[in-house]
C-alpha atoms as a PDB file:
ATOM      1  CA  UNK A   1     -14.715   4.229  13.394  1.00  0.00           C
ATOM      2  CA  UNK A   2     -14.902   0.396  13.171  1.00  0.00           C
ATOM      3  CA  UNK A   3     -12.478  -1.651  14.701  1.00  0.00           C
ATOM      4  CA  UNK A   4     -12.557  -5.328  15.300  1.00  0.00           C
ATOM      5  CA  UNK A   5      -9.794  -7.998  16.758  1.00  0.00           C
ATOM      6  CA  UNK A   6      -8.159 -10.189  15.240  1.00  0.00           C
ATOM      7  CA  UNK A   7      -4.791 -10.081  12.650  1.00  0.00           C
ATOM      8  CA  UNK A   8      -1.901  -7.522  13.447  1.00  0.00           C
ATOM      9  CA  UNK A   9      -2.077  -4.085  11.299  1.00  0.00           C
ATOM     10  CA  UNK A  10       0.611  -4.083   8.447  1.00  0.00           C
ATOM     11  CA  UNK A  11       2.862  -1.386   7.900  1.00  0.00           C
ATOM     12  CA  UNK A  12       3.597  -0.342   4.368  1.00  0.00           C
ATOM     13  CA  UNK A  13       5.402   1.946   2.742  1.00  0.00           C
ATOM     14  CA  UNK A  14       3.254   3.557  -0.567  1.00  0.00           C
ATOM     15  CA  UNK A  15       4.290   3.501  -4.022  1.00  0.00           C
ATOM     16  CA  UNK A  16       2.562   4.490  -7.147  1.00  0.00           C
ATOM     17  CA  UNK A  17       2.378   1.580  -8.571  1.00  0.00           C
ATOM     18  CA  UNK A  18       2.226  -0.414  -5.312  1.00  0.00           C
ATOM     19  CA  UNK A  19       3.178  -0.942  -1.798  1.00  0.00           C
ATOM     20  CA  UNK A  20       5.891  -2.720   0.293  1.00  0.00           C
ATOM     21  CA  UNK A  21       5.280  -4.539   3.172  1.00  0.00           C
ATOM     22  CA  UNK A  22       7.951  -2.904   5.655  1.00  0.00           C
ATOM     23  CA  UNK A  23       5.999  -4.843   8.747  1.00  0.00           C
ATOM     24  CA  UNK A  24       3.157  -7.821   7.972  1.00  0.00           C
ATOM     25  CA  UNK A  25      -0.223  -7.738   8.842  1.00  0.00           C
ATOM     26  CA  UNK A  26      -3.330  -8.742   8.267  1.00  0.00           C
ATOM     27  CA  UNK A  27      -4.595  -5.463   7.083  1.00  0.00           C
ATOM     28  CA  UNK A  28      -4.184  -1.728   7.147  1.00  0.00           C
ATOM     29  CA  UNK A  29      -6.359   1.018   9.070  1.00  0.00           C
ATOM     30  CA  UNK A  30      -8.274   3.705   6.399  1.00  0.00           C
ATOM     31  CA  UNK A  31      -6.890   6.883   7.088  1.00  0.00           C
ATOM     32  CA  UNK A  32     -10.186   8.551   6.913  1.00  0.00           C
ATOM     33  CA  UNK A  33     -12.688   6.466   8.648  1.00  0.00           C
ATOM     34  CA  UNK A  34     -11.075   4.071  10.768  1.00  0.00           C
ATOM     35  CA  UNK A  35     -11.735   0.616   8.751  1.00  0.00           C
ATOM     36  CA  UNK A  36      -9.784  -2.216   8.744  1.00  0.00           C
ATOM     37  CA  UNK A  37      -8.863  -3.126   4.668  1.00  0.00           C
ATOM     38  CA  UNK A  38      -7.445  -6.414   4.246  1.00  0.00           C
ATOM     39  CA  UNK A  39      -4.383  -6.222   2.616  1.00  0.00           C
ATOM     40  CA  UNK A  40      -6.053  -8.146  -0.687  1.00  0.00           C
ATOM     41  CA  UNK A  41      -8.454  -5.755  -0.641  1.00  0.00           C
ATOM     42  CA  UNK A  42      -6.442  -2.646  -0.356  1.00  0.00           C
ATOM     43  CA  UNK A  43      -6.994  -0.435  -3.793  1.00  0.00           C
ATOM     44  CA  UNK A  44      -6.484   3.137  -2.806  1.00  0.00           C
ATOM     45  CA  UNK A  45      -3.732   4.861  -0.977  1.00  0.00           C
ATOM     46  CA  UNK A  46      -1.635   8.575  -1.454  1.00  0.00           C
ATOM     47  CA  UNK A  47       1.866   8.427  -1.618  1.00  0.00           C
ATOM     48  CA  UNK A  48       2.295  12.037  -0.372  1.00  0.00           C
ATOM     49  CA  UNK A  49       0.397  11.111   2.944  1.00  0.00           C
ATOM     50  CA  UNK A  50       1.403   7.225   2.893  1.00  0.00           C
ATOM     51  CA  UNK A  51      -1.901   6.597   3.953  1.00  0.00           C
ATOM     52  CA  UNK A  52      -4.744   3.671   2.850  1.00  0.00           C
ATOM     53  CA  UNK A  53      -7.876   4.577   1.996  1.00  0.00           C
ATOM     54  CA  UNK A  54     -11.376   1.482   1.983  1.00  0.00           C
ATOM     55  CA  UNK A  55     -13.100   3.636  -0.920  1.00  0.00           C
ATOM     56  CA  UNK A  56     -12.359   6.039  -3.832  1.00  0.00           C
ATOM     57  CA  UNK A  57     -14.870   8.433  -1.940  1.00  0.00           C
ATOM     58  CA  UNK A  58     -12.592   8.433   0.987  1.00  0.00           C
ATOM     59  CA  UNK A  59      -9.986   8.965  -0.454  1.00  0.00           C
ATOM     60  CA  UNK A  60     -11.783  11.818  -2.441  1.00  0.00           C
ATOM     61  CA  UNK A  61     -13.178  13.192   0.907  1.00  0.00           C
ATOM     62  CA  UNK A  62      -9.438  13.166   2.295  1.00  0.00           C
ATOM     63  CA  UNK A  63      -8.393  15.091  -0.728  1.00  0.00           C
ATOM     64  CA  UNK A  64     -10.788  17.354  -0.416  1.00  0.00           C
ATOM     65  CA  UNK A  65      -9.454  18.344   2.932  1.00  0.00           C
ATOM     66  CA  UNK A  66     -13.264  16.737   4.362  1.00  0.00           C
ATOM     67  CA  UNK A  67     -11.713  14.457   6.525  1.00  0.00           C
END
């Protein structure tokens, strides 16, 4: 897992077409391998799980019940 200081994690609520901020933050935490994904740079989340995801292959390994 990587973790580093600095910024305050967001919390969102996921859509499918996008997310709300419901608390701001710098960034969000991947649900699947513990990255920090600045909120610019978040692309992939499930709105089933409401969780963020830093690639399409984590996401895919979360789906896959890998993770």
């Amino acid at each position: 897992m990587l973790m580093s200081s600095g910024g305050t994690a967001a919390q969102l609520v996921y859509g499918p077409n996008g997310f709300r901020v419901m608390r701001p933050g710098s960034h969000v935490i991947c649900a699947v391998t513990g990255e920090l994904i600045p909120l610019e740079e978040l692309r992939y989340w499930s709105v089933e799980r409401q969780e963020a995801y830093a690639s399409p292959q984590a996401a895919t390994r979360r789906m896959l019940g890998e993770a």
